[in-house]
Protein backbone atom coordinates (compact mmCIF):
# COMPACT_ATOMS: atom_id res chain seq x y z
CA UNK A 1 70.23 -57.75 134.03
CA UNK A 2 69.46 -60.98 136.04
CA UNK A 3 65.25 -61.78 135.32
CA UNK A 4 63.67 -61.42 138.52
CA UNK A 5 60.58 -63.50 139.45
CA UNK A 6 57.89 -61.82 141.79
CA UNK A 7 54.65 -63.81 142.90
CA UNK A 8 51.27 -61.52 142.68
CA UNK A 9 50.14 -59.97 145.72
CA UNK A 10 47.70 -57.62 144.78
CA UNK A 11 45.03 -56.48 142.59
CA UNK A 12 47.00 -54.23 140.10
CA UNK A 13 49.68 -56.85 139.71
CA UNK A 14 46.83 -59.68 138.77
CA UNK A 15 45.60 -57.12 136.25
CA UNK A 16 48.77 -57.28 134.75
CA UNK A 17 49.25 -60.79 135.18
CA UNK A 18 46.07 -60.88 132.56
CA UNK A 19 47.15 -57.96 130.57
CA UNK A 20 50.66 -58.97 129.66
CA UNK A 21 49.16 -62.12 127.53
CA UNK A 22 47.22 -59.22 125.42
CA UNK A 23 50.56 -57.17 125.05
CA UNK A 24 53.11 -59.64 124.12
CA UNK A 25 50.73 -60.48 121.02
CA UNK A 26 49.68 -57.20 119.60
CA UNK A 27 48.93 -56.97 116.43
CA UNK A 28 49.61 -60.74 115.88
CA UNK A 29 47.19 -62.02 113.08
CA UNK A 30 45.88 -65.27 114.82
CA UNK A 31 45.91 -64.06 118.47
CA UNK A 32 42.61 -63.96 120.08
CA UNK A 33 42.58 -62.37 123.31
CA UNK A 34 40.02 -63.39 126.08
CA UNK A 35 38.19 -60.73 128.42
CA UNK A 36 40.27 -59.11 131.22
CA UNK A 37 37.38 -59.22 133.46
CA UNK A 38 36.69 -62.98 132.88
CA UNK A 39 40.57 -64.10 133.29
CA UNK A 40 40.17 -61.66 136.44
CA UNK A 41 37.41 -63.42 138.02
CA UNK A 42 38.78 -67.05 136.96
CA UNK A 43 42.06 -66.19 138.99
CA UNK A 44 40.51 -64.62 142.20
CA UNK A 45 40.58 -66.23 144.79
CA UNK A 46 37.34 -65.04 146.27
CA UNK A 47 35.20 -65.32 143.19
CA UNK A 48 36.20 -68.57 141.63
CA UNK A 49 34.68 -71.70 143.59
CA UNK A 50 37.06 -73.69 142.14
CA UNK A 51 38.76 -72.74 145.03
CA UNK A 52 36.92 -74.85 147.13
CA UNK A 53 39.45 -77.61 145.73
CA UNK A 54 42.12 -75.90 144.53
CA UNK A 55 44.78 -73.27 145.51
CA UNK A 56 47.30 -71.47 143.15
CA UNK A 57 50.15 -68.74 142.36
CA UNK A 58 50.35 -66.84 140.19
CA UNK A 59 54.38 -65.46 139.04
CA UNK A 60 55.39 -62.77 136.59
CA UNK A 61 59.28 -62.28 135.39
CA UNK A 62 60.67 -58.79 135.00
CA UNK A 63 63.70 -58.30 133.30
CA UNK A 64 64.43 -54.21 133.11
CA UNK A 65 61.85 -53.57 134.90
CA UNK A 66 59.47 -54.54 132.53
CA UNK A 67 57.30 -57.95 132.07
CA UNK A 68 58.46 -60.44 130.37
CA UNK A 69 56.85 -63.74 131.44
CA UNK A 70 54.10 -64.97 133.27
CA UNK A 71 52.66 -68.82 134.49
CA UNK A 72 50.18 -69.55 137.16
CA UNK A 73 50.82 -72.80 139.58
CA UNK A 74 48.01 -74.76 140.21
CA UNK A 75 46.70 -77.97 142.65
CA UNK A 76 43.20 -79.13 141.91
CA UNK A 77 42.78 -81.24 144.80
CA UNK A 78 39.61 -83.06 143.59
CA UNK A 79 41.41 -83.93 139.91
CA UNK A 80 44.28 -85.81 142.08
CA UNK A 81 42.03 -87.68 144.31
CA UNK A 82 39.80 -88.86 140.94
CA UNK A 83 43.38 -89.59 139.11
CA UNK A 84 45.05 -90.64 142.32
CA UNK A 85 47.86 -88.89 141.87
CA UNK A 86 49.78 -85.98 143.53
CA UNK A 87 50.20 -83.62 140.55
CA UNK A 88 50.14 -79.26 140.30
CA UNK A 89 49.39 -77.77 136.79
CA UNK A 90 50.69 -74.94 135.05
CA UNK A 91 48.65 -72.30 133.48
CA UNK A 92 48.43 -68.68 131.82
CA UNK A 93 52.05 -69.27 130.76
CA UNK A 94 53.60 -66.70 128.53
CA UNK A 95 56.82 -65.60 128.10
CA UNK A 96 59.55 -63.84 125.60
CA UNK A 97 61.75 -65.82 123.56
CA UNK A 98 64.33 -66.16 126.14
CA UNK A 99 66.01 -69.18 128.09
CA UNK A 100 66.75 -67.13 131.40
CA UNK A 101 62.95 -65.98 131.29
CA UNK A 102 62.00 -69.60 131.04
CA UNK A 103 63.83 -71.44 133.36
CA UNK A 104 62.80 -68.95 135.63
CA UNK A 105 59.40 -69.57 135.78
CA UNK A 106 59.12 -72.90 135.37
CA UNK A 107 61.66 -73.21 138.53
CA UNK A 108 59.19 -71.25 140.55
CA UNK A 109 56.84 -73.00 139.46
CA UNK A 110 58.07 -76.21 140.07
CA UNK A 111 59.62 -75.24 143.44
CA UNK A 112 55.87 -74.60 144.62
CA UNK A 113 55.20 -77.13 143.48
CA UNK A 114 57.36 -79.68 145.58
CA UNK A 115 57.19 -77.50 148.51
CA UNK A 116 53.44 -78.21 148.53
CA UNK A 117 54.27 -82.18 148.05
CA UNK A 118 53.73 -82.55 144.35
CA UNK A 119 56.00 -84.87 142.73
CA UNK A 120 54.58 -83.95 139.21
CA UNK A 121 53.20 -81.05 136.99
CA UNK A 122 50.97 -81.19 134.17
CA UNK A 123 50.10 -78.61 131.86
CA UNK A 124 49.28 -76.24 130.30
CA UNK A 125 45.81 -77.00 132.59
CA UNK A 126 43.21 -74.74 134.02
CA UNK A 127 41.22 -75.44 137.28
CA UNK A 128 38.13 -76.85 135.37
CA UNK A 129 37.82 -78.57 131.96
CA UNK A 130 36.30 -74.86 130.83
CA UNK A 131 38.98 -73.42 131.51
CA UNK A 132 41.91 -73.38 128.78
CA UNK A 133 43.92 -76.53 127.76
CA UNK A 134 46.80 -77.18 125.61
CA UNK A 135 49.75 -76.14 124.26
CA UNK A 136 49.67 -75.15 120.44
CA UNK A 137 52.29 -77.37 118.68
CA UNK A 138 50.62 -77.51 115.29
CA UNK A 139 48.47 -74.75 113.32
CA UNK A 140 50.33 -71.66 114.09
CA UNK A 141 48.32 -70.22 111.03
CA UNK A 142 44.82 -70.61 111.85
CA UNK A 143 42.85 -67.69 114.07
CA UNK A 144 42.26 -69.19 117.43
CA UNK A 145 38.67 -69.38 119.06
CA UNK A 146 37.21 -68.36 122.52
CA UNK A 147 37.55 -71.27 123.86
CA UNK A 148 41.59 -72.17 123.29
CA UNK A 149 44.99 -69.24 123.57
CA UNK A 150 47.32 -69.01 121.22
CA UNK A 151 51.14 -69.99 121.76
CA UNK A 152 54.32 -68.82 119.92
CA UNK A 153 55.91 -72.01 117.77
CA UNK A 154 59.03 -70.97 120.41
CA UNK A 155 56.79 -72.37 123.49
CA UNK A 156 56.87 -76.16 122.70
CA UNK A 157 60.96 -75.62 122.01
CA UNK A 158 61.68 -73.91 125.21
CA UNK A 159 59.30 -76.62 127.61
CA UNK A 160 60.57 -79.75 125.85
CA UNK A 161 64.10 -78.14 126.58
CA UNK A 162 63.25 -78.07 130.15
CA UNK A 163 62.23 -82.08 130.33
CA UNK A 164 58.71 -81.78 129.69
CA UNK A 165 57.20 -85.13 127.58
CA UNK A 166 53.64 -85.29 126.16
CA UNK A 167 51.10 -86.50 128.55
CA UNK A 168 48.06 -86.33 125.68
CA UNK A 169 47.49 -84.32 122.53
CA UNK A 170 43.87 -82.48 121.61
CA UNK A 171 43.17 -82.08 117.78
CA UNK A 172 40.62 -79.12 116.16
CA UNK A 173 38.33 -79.86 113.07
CA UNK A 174 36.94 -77.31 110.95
CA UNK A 175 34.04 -79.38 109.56
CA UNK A 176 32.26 -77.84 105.83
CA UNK A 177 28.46 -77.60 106.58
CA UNK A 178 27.08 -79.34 104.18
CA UNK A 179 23.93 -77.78 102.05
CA UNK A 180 21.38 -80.55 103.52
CA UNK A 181 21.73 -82.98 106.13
CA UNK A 182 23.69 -86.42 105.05
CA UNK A 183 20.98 -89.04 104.12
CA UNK A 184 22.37 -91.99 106.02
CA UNK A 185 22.83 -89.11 108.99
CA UNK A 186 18.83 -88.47 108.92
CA UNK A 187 17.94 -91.88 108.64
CA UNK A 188 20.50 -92.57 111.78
CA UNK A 189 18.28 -89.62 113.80
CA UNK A 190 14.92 -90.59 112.83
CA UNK A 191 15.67 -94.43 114.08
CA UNK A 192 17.41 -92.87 117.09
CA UNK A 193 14.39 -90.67 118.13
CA UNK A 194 12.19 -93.80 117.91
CA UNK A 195 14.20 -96.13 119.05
CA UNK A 196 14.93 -94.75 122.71
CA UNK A 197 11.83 -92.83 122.79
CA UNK A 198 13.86 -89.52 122.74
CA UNK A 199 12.69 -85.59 121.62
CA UNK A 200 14.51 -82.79 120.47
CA UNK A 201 14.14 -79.48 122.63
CA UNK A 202 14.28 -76.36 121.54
CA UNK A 203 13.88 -72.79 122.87
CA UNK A 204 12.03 -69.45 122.18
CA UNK A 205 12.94 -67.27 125.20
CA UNK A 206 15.59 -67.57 127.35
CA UNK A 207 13.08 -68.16 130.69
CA UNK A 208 12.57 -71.38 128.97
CA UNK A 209 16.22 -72.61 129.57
CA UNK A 210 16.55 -71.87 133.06
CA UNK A 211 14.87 -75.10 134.52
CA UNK A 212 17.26 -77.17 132.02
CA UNK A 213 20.51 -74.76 132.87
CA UNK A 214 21.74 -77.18 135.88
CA UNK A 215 20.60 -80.45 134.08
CA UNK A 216 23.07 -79.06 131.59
CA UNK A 217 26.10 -79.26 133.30
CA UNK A 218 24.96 -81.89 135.43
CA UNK A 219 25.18 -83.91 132.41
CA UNK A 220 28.73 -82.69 131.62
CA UNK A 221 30.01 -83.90 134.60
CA UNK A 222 28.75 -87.21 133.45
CA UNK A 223 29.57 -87.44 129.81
CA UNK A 224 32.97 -85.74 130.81
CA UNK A 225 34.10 -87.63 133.98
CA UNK A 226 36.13 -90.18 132.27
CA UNK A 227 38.56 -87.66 130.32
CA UNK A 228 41.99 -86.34 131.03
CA UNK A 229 42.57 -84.39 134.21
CA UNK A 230 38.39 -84.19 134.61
CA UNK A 231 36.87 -83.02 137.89
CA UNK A 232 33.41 -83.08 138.83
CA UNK A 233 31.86 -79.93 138.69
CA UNK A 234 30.77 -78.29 142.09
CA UNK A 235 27.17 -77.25 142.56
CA UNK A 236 28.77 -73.38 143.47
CA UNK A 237 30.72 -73.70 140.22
CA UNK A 238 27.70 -75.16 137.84
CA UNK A 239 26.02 -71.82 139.55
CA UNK A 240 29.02 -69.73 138.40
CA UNK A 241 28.94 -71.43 135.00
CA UNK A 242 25.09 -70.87 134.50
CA UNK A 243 25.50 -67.17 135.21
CA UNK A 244 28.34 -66.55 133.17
CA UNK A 245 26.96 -68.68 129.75
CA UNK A 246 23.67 -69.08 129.66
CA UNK A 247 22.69 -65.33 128.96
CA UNK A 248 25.20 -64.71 125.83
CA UNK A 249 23.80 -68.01 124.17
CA UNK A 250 21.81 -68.31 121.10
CA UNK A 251 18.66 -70.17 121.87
CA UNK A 252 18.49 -71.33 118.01
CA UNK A 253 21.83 -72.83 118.58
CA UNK A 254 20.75 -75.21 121.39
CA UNK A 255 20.04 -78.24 121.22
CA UNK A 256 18.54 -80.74 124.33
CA UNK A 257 18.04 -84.17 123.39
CA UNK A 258 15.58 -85.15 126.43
CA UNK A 259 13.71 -88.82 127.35
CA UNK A 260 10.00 -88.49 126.41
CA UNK A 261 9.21 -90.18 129.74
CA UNK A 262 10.55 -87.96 131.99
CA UNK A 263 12.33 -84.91 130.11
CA UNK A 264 15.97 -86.53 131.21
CA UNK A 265 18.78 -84.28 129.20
CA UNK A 266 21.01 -87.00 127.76
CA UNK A 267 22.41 -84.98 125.07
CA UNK A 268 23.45 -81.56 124.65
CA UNK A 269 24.95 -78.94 121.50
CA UNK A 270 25.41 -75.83 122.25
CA UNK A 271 27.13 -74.08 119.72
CA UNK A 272 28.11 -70.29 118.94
CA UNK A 273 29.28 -67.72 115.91
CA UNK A 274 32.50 -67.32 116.01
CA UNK A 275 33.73 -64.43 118.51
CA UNK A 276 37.15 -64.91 117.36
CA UNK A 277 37.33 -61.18 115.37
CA UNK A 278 35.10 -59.33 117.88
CA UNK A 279 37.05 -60.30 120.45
CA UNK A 280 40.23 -59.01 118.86
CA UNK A 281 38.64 -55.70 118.44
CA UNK A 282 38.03 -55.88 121.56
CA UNK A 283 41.46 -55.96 122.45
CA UNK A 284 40.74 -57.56 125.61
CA UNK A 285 38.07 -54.77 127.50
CA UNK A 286 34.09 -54.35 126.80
CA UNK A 287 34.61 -50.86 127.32
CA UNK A 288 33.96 -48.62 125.93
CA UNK A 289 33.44 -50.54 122.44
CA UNK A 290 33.78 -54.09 123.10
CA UNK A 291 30.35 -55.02 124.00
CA UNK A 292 29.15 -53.48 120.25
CA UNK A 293 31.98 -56.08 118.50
CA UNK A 294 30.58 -58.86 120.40
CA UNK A 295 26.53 -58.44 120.47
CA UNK A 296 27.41 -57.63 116.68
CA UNK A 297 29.39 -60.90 116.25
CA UNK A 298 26.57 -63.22 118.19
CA UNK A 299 23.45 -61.70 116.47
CA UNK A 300 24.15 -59.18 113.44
CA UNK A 301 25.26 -59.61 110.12
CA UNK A 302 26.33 -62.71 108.02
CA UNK A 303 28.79 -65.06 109.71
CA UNK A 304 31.02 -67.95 107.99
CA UNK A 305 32.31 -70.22 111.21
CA UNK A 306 29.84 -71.11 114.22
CA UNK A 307 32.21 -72.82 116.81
CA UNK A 308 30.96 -76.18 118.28
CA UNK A 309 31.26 -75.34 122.10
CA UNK A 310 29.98 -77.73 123.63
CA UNK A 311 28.81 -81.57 122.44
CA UNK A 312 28.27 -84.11 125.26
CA UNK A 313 25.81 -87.13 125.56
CA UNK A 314 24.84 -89.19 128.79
CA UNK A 315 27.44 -92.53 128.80
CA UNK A 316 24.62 -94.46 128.87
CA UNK A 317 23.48 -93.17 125.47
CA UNK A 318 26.69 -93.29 124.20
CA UNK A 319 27.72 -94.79 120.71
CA UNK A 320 23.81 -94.78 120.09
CA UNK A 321 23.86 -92.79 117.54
CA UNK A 322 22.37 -89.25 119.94
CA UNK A 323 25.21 -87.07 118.48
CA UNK A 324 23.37 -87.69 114.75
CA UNK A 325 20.46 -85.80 116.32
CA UNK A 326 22.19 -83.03 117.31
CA UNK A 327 23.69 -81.78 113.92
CA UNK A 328 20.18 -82.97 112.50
CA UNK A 329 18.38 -80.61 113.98
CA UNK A 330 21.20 -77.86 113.80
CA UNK A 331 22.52 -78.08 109.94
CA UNK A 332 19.26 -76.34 108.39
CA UNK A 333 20.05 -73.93 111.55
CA UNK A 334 23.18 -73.22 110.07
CA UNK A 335 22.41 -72.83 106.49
CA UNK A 336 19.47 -70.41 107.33
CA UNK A 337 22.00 -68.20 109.56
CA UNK A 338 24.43 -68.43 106.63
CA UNK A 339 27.27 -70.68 107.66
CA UNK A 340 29.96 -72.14 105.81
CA UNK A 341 32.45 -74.56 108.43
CA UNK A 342 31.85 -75.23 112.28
CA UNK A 343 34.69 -75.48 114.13
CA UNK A 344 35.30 -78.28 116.67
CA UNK A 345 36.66 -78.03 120.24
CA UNK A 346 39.63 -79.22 120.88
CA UNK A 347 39.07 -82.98 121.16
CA UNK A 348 41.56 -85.87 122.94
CA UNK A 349 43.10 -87.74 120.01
CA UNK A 350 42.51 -90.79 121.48
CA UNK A 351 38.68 -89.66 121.84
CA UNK A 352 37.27 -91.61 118.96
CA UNK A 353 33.78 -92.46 119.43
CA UNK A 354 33.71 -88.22 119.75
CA UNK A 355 36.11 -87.90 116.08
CA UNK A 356 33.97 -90.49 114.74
CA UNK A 357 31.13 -88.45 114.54
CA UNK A 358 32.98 -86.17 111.64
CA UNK A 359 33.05 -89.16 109.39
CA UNK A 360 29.74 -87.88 107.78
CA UNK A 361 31.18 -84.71 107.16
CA UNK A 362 33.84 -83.04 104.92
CA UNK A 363 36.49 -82.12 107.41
CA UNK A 364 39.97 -81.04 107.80
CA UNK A 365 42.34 -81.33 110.89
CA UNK A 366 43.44 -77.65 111.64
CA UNK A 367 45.12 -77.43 115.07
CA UNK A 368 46.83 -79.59 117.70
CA UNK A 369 47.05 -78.89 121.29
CA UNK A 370 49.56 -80.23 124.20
CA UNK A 371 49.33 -81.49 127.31
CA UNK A 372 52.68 -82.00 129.37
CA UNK A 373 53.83 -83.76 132.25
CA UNK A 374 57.04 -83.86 133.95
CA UNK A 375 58.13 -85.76 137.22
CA UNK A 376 59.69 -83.82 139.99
């Protein structure tokens, strides 16, 4: 039968627009499936603010009457005026080993795409930097993280088939915590502290991040604005951001580096246990079990991996050695909770004042993500 391609109109056919991602890789070992709820919020259009700048469609493929595919169009409109450039991005694309499957999509797809005056698409690309980036090309046996999807080895094949080139590669550390913090590292902090008159700040109760929450992603927007595909946070979306994160953090996993003079945030770690396992017994739902694997995951038990989730310091402070005093104060952190490796974020390969800061550290490159781009 001929795969046909229907956009999604309504609720029930966005749910399974989220769901199909969850189906196509049951029972895989290194699948980790996000939320259905949070993929559900990130795609409406009400609830998002991203939508203030963007717009999207969202396309499944049926072939038998069954799913078989998915990918989401995208046009952030503030990300092309920054890059100056008239680019959509794909996203949530998943599909069956299957040519027809594939070229359908990404020709409806790209047909929105020029019809809405796009003469390129990116991708894989979410509306926001926090939203999910890359292509897995390399590392198809390591267990995935929160923060990144898993892709069949068959994706890459099928989208550089259909013209797609490389437009910039991310790369994943897992980093071995080491028993006490480097020597040279703590004699870097310790200068660094004095030097620019800095502080570390910590936190005992939750109440005491709220006043900090906005400067938090206030500063993202600033350490992050000169990256690949970046677009300035909204005040509505650092609003949606604070709500959704702040509350499932662990307070003795943040880290503020702050002026003395004036409590400025110019650095910030925030860092997590891995929810990698709880998240596949999750299986997707917090009901009626799913809530138990994750509040077990972020505050019971022993735990190997903590995930590095966020890193970022002010440009100003940049190359100043402010990332030492992060992992300074968070190392005997980690060896009190019990960990063994951290796991980096995916990080641009051609990032290197952030890969640099690994060079103190026993490390090993573990994953590679993909970002394409192909001219219409």
């Amino acid at each position: 039968m001929a795969v046909k391609i229907i956009e999604v109109q309504d609720y029930s056919m966005l749910k399974a627009f989220v769901e199909f991602n969850i189906k196509l890789y049951e029972g895989h070992p290194y699948h980790v499936p996000g939320l259905v709820m949070d993929e559900q919020m990130t795609l409406d259009r009400k609830k998002n603010p991203a939508f203030e700048f963007c717009e999207s469609i969202y396309f499944l493929a049926y072939l038998d009457n069954r799913i078989v595919g998915r990918i989401a169009g995208i046009i952030n409109h503030r990300a092309n005026e920054t890059w100056n450039q008239r680019y959509a991005r794909f996203s949530f694309v998943d599909f069956i080993d299957d040519v027809e499957v594939v070229d359908a999509l990404f020709g409806a797809v790209e047909g929105w795409a020029v019809s809405k005056g796009m003469n390129g698409i990116q991708g894989p690309l979410g509306f926001t930097d926090l939203d999910h980036e890359g292509l897995l090309v390399w590392g198809f046996d390591r267990l995935g993280t929160m923060a990144t999807v898993y892709s069949f080895p068959y994706y890459m094949h099928h989208i550089e088939r259909l013209g797609y080139k490389k437009d910039q590669d991310w790369q994943e550390f897992l980093v071995k915590i080491p028993s006490e913090i480097p020597e040279k590292y703590r004699r870097i902090a310790e200068i660094v502290l004095q030097k620019y008159n800095l502080k570390i700040k910590k936190f005992k109760r939750t109440r005491e991040i709220w006043p900090y929450a906005r400067r938090i992603f206030e500063l993202w927007n600033e350490a992050y604005k000169p990256l690949y595909g970046y677009s300035a946070l909204s005040s509505r979306q650092i609003d949606y951001y604070i709500k959704m994160y702040i509350p499932m953090l662990r307070l003795e996993q943040i880290t503020l580096i702050v002026r003395e003079s004036d409590d400025a945030v110019i650095g910030i770690g925030i860092t997590l246990p891995s929810l990698s396992n709880a998240l596949r017994k999750a299986k997707g739902k917090l009901l009626p079990f799913g809530w138990f694997h994750l509040l077990r995951a972020l505050y019971g038990g022993k735990k190997e991996v903590v995930d590095l989730y966020i890193i970022g310091v002010h440009p100003e402070y940049q190359n100043r050695g402010v990332n030492a005093l992060m992992f300074y104060d968070l190392i005997p952190i980690f060896n009190k909770i019990g960990y063994k490796y951290a796991e980096s974020n995916p990080e641009l390969e051609i990032n290197i004042k952030m890969q640099s800061q690994w060079d103190y550290f026993e490390r090993e490159h573990i994953k590679t993500r993909r970002a394409y781009i192909k001219h219409l």
